[in-house]
C-alpha atoms as a PDB file:
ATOM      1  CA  UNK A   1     193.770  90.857  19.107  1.00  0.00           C
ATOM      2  CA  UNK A   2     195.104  87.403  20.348  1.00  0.00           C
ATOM      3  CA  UNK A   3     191.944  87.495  22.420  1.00  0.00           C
ATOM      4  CA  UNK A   4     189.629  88.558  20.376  1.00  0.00           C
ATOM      5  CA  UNK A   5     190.448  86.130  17.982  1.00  0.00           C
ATOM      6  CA  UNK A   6     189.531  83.272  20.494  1.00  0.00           C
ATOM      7  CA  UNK A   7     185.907  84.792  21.853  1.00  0.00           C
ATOM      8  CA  UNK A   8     185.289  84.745  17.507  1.00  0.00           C
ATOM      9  CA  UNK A   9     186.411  81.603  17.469  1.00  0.00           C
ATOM     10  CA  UNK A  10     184.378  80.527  20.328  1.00  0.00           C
ATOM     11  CA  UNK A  11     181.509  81.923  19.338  1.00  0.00           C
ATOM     12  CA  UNK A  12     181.592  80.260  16.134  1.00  0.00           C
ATOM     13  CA  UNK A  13     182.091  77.039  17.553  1.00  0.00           C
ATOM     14  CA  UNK A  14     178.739  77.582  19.652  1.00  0.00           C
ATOM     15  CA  UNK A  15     176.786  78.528  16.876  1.00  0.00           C
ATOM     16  CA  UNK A  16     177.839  75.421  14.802  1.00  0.00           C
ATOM     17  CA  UNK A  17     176.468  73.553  18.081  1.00  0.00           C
ATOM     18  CA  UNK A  18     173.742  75.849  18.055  1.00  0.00           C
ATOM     19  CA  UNK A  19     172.677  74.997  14.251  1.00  0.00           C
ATOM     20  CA  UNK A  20     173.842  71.431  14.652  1.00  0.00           C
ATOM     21  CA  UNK A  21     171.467  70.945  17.127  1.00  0.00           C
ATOM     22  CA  UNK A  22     168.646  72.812  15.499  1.00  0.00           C
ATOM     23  CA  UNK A  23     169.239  70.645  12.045  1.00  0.00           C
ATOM     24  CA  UNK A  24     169.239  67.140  13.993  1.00  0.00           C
ATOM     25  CA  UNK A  25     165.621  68.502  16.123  1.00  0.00           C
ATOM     26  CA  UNK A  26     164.189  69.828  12.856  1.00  0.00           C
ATOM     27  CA  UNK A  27     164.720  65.437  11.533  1.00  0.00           C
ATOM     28  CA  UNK A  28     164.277  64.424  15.070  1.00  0.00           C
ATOM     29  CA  UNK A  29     160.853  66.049  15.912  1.00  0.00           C
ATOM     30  CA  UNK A  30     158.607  65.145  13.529  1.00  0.00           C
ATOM     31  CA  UNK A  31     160.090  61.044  13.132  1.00  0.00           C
ATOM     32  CA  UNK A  32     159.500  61.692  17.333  1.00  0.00           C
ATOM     33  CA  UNK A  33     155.842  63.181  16.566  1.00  0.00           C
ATOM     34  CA  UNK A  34     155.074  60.747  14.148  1.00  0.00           C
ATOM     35  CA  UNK A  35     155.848  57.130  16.304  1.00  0.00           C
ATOM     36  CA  UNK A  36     154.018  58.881  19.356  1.00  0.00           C
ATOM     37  CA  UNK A  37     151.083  59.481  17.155  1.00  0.00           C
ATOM     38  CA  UNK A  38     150.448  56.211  15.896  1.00  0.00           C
ATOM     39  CA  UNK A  39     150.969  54.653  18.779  1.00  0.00           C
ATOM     40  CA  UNK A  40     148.091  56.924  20.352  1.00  0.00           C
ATOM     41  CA  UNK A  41     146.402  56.105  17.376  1.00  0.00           C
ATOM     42  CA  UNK A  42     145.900  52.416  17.613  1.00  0.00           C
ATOM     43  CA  UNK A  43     144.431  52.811  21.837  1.00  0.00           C
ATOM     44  CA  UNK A  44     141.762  55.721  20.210  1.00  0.00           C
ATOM     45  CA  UNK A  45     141.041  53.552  17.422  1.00  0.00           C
ATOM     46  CA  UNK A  46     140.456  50.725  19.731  1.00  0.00           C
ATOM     47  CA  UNK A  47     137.967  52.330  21.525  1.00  0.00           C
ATOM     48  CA  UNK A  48     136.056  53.988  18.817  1.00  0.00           C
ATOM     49  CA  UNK A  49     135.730  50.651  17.555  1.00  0.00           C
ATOM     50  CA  UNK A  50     134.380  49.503  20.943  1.00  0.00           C
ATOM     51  CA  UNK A  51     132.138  52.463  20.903  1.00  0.00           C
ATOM     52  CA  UNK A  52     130.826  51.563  17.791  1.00  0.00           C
ATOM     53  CA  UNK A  53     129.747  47.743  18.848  1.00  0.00           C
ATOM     54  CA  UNK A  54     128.001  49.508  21.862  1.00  0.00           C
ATOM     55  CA  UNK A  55     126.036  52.402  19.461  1.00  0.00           C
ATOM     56  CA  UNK A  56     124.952  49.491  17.105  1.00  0.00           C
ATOM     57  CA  UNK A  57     123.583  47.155  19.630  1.00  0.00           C
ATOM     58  CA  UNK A  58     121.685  50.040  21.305  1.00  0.00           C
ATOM     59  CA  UNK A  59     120.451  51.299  17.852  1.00  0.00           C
ATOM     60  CA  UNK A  60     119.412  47.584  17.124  1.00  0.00           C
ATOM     61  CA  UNK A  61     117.369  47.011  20.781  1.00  0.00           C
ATOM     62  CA  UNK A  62     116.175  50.719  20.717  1.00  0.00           C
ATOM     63  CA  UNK A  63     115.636  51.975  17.141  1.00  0.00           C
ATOM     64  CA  UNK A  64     117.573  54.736  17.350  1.00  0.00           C
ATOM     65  CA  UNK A  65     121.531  55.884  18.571  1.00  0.00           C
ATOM     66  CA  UNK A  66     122.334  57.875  21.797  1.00  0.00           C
ATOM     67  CA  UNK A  67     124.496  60.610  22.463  1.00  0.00           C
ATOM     68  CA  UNK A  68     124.305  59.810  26.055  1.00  0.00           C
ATOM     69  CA  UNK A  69     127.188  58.045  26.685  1.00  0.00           C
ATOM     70  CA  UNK A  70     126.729  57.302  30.421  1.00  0.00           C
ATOM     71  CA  UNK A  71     123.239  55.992  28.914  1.00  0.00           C
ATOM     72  CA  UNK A  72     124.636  53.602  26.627  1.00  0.00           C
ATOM     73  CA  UNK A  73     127.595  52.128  29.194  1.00  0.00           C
ATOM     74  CA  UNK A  74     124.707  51.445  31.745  1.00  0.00           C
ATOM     75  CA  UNK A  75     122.420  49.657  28.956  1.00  0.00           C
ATOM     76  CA  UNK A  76     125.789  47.358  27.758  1.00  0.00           C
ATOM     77  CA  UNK A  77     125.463  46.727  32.202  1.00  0.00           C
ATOM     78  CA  UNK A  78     121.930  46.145  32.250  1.00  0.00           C
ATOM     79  CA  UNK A  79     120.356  44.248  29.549  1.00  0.00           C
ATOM     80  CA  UNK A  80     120.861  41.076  28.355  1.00  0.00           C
ATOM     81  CA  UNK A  81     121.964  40.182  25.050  1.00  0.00           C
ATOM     82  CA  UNK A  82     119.001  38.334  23.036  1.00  0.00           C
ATOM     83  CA  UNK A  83     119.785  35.559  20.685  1.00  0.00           C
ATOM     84  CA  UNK A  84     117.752  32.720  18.587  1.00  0.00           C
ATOM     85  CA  UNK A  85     119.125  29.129  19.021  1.00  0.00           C
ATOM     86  CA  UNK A  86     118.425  27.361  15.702  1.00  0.00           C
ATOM     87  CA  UNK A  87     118.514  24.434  15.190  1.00  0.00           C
ATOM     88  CA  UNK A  88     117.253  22.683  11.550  1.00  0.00           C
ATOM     89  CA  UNK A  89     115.859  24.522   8.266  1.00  0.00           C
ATOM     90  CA  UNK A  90     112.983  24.501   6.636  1.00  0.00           C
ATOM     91  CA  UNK A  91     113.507  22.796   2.566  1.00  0.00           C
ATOM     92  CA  UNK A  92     112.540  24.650  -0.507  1.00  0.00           C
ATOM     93  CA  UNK A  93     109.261  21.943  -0.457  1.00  0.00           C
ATOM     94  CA  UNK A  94     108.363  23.627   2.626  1.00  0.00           C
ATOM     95  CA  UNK A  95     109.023  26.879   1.322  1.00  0.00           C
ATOM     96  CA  UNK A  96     106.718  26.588  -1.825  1.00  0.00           C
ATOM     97  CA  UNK A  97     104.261  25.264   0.050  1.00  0.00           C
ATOM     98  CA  UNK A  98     103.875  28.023   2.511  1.00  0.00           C
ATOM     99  CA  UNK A  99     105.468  26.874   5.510  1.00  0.00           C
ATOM    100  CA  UNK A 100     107.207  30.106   6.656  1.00  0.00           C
ATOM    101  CA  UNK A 101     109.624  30.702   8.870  1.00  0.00           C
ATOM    102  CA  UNK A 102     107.207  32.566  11.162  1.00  0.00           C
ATOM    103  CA  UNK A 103     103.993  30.045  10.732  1.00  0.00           C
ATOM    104  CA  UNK A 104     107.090  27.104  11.578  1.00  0.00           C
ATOM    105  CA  UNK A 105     107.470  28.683  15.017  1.00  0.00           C
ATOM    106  CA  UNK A 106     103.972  29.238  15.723  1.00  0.00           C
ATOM    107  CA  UNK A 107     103.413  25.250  15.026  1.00  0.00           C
ATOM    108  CA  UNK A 108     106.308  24.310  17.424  1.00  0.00           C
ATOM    109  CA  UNK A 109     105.206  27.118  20.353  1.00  0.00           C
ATOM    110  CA  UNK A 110     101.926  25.662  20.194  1.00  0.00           C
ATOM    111  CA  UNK A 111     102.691  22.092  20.344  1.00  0.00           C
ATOM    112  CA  UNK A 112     105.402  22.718  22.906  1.00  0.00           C
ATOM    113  CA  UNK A 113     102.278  24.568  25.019  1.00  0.00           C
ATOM    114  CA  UNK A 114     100.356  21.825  24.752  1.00  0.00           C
ATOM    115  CA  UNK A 115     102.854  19.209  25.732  1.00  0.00           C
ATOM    116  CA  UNK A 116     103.429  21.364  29.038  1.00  0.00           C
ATOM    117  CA  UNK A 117      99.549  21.184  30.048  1.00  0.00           C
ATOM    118  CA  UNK A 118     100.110  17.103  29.847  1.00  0.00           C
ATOM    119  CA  UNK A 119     102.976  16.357  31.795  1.00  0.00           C
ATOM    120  CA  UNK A 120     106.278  17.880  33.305  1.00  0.00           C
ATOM    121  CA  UNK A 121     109.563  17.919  31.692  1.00  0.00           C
ATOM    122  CA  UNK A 122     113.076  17.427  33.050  1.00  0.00           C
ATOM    123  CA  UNK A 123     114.886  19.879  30.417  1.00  0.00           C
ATOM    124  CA  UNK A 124     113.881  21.632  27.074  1.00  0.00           C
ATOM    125  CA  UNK A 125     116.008  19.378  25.448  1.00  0.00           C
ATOM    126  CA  UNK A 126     113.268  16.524  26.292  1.00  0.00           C
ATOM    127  CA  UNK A 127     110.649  18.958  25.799  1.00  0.00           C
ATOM    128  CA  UNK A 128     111.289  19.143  22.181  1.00  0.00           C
ATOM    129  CA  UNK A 129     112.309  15.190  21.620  1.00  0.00           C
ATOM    130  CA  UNK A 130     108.932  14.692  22.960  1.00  0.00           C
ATOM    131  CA  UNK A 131     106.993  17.331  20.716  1.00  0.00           C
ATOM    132  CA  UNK A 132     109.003  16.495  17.578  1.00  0.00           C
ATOM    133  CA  UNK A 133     108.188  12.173  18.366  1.00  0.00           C
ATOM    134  CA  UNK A 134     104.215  13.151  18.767  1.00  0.00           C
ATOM    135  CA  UNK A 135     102.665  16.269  18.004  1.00  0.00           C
ATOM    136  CA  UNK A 136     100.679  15.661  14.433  1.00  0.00           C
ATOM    137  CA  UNK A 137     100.733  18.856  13.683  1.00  0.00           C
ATOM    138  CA  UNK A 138     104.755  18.672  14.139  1.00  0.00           C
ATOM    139  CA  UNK A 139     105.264  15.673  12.603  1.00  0.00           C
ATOM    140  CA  UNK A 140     102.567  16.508   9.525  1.00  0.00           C
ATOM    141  CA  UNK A 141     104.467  20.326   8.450  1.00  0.00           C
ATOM    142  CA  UNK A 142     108.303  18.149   8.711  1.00  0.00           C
ATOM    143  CA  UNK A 143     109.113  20.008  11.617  1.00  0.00           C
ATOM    144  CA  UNK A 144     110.999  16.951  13.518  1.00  0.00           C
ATOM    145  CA  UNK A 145     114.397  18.877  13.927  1.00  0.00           C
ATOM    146  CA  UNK A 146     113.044  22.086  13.796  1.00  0.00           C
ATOM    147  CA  UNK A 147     113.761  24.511  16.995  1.00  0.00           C
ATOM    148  CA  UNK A 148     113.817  28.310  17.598  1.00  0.00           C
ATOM    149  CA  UNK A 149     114.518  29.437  21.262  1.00  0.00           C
ATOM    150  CA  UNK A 150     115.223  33.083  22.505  1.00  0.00           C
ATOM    151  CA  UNK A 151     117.992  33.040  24.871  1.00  0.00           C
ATOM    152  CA  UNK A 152     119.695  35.718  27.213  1.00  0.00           C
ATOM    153  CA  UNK A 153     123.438  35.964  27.629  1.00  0.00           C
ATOM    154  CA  UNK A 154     125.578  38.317  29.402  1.00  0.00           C
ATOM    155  CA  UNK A 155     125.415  41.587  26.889  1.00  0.00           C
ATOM    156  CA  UNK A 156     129.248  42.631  27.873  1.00  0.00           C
ATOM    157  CA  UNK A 157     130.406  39.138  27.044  1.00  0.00           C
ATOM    158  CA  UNK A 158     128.598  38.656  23.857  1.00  0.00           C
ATOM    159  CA  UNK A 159     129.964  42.023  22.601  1.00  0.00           C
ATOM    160  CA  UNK A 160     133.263  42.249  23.888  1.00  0.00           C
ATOM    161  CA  UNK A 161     134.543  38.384  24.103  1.00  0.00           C
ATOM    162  CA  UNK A 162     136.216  38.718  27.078  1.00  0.00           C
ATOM    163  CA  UNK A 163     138.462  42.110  26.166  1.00  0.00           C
ATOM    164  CA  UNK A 164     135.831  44.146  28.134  1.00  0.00           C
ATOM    165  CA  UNK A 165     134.617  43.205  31.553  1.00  0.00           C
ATOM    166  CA  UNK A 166     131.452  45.169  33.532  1.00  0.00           C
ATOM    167  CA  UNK A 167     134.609  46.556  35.667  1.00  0.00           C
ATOM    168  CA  UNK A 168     136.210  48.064  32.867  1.00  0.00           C
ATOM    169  CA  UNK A 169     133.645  48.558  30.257  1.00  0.00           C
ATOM    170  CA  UNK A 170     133.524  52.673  31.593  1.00  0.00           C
ATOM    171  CA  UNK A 171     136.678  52.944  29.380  1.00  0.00           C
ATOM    172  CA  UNK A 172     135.426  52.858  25.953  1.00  0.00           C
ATOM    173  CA  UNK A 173     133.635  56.606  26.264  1.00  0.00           C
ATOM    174  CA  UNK A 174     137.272  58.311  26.979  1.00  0.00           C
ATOM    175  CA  UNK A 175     139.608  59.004  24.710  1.00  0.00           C
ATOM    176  CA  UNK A 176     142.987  57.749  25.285  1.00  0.00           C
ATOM    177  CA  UNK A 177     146.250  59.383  26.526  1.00  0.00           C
ATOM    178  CA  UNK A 178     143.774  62.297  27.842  1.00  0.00           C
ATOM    179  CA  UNK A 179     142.814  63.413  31.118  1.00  0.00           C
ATOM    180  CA  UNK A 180     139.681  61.455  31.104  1.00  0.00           C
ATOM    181  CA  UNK A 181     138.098  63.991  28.165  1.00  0.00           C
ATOM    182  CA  UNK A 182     135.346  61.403  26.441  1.00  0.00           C
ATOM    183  CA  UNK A 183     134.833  61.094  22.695  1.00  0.00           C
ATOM    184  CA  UNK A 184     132.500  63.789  21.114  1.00  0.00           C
ATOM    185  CA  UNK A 185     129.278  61.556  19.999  1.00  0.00           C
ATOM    186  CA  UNK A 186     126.459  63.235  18.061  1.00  0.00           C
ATOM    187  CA  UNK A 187     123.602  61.382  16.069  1.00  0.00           C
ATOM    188  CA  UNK A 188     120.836  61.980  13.185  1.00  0.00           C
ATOM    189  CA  UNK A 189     117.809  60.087  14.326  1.00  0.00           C
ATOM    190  CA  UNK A 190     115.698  61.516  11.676  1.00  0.00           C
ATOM    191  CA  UNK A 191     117.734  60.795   8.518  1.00  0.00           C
ATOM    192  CA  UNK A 192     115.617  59.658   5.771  1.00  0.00           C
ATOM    193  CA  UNK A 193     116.769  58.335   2.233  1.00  0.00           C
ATOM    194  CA  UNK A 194     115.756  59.456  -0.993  1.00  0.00           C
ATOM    195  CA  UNK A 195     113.320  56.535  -1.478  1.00  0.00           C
ATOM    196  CA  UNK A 196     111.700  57.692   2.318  1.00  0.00           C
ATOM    197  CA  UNK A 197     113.159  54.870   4.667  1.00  0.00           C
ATOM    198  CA  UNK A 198     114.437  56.200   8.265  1.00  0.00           C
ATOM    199  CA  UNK A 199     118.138  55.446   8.808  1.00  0.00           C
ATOM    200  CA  UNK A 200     119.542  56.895  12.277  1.00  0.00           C
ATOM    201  CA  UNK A 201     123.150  57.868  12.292  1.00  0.00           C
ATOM    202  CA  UNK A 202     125.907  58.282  14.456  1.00  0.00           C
ATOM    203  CA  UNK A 203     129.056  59.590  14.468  1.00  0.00           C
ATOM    204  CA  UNK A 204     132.210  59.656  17.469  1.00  0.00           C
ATOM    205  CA  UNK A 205     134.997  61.576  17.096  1.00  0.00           C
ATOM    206  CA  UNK A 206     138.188  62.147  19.304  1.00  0.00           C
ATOM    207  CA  UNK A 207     140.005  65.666  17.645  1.00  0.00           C
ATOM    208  CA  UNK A 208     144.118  65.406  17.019  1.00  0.00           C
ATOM    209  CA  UNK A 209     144.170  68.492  19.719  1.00  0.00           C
ATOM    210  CA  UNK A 210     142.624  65.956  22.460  1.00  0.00           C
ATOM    211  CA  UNK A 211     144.857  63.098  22.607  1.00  0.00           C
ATOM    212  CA  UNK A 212     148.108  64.970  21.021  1.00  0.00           C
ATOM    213  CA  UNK A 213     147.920  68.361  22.500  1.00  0.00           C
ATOM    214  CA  UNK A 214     151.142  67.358  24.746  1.00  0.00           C
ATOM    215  CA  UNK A 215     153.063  66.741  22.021  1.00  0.00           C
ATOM    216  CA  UNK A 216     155.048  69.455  19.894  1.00  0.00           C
ATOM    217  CA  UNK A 217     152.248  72.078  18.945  1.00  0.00           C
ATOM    218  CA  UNK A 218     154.173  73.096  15.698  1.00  0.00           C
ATOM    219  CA  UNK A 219     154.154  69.399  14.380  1.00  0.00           C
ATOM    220  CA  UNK A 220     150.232  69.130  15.502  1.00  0.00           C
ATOM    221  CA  UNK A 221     149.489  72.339  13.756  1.00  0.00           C
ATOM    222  CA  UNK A 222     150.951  71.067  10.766  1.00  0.00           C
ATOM    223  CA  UNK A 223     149.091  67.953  11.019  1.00  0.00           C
ATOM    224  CA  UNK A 224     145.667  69.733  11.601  1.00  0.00           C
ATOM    225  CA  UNK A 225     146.577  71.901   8.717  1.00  0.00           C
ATOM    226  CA  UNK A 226     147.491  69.215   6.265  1.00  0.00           C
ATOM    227  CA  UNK A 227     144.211  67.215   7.324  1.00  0.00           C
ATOM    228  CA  UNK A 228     141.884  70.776   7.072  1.00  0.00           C
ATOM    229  CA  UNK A 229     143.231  71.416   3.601  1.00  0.00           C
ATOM    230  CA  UNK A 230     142.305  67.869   2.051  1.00  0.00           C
ATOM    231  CA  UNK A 231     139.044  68.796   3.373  1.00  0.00           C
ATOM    232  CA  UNK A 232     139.318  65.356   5.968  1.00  0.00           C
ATOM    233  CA  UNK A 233     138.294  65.853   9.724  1.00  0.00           C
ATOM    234  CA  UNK A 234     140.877  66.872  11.874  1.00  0.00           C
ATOM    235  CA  UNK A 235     141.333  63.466  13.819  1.00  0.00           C
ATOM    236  CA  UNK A 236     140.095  60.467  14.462  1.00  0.00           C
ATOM    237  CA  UNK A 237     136.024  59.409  14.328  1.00  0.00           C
ATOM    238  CA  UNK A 238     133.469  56.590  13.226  1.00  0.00           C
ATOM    239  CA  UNK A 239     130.447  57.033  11.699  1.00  0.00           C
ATOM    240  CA  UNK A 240     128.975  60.104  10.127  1.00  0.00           C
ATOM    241  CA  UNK A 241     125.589  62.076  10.922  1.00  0.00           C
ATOM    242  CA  UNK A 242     125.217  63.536   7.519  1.00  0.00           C
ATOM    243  CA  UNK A 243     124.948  60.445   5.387  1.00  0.00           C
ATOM    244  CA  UNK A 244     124.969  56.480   5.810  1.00  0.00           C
ATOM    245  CA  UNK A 245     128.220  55.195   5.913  1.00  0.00           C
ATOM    246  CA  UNK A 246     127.885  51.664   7.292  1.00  0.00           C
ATOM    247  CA  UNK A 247     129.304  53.224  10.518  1.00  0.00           C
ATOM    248  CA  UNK A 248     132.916  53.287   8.730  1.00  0.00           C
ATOM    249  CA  UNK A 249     135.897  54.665  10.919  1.00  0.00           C
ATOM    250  CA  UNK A 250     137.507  57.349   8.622  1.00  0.00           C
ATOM    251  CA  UNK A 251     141.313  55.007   9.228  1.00  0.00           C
ATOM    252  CA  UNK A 252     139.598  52.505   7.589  1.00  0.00           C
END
């Protein structure tokens, strides 16, 4: 009896462990779930942001979004980033009587041709001091001041400020803490409005099973649960393909 006694005993001193343990993993889990998710959160958020610079420029240089992400890393490689230099404005005078911003740059490219025929010029910087100081047709419309040049810089640069490099710039199609699975991108070239005006969509998504499937799978089936029943997508994405959304990431 003496013996039997102690094996009870024992065995419910294991079972206390046993449902000690359980009730400190059933707190532990989902605090543990929880950090490790938003932690993943803020690299896949990072680069759907990235992603969504890239889409916009290409939709702005092209007219339309790609899908084609290997596509859209080589065009961020490959072409230039184009931006006006301005300098001066035209006044409300100018304005009401006609001078455009359009017919202003016509004036100037014209006079700045016509200064090139005559003579050589050590920089454009002289080229215009010389055009604004003589050209009547400058000098008549008030456009002393008044420059608009196209200029090419370094597309990665311009985008990325220095956080992306043409080394690294590969990175921003694949999701984060994955085994190099890329972000799902689909787009809507053909959306039209109500009042008839084309506006393509895009939309880039990275599902919770992609960059938390390691993690405990009853904790991420709760989480894709909870998400599915408020009728929300199941993880992280920018953009939408069924409706302008001014590219909005759905954290935001």
């Amino acid at each position: 009896m003496k013996a039997t006694k102690i094996i009870m005993v024992s065995l419910l001193g294991i079972a206390a462990v046993v449902m000690a343990y359980f009730s400190v993993m059933s707190v532990v889990t989902p605090i543990s779930f929880e950090n490790t998710r938003e932690t993943r959160q803020v690299a896949v958020i990072q680069n759907l942001i990235y992603l969504r610079t890239a889409e916009v420029e290409f939709n702005r240089e092209k007219g339309h979004f790609t899908a084609d992400l290997d596509s859209l890393v080589l065009f961020l490689k490959t072409t230039p980033k184009k931006e006006v230099l301005k300098e001066g404005s035209l006044t409300d005078k100018q304005l009401e009587a006609g001078l455009t911003e359009h017919k202003a740059v016509k004036i100037m490219d014209a006079a700045k041709a016509k200064a090139m025929k005559k003579q050589q010029f050590e920089s454009v910087e002289a080229l215009y001091a010389y055009v604004w100081a003589n050209d009547k047709e400058v000098i008549n419309n008030g456009l002393s001041g008044f420059r608009r040049d196209t200029i090419e810089k370094d597309m990665i640069e311009t985008l990325y400020k220095g956080a992306l490099t043409a080394e690294n710039i590969d990175q921003i199609i694949y999701i984060p803490y994955t085994d190099g699975k890329r972000f799902e991108v689909e787009v809507n070239n053909g959306y039209t409005t109500s009042q008839g005006i084309r506006v393509p969509l895009f939309e880039a998504r990275a599902p919770f099973e992609t960059y938390l499937g390691d993690l405990n799978q009853q904790e991420l089936v709760n989480l894709i649960d909870k998400e599915q029943k408020l009728e929300h997508y199941a993880g992280l994405k920018v953009g939408s393909i069924d409706a302008p959304n001014n590219n909005a990431g759905n954290w935001e």
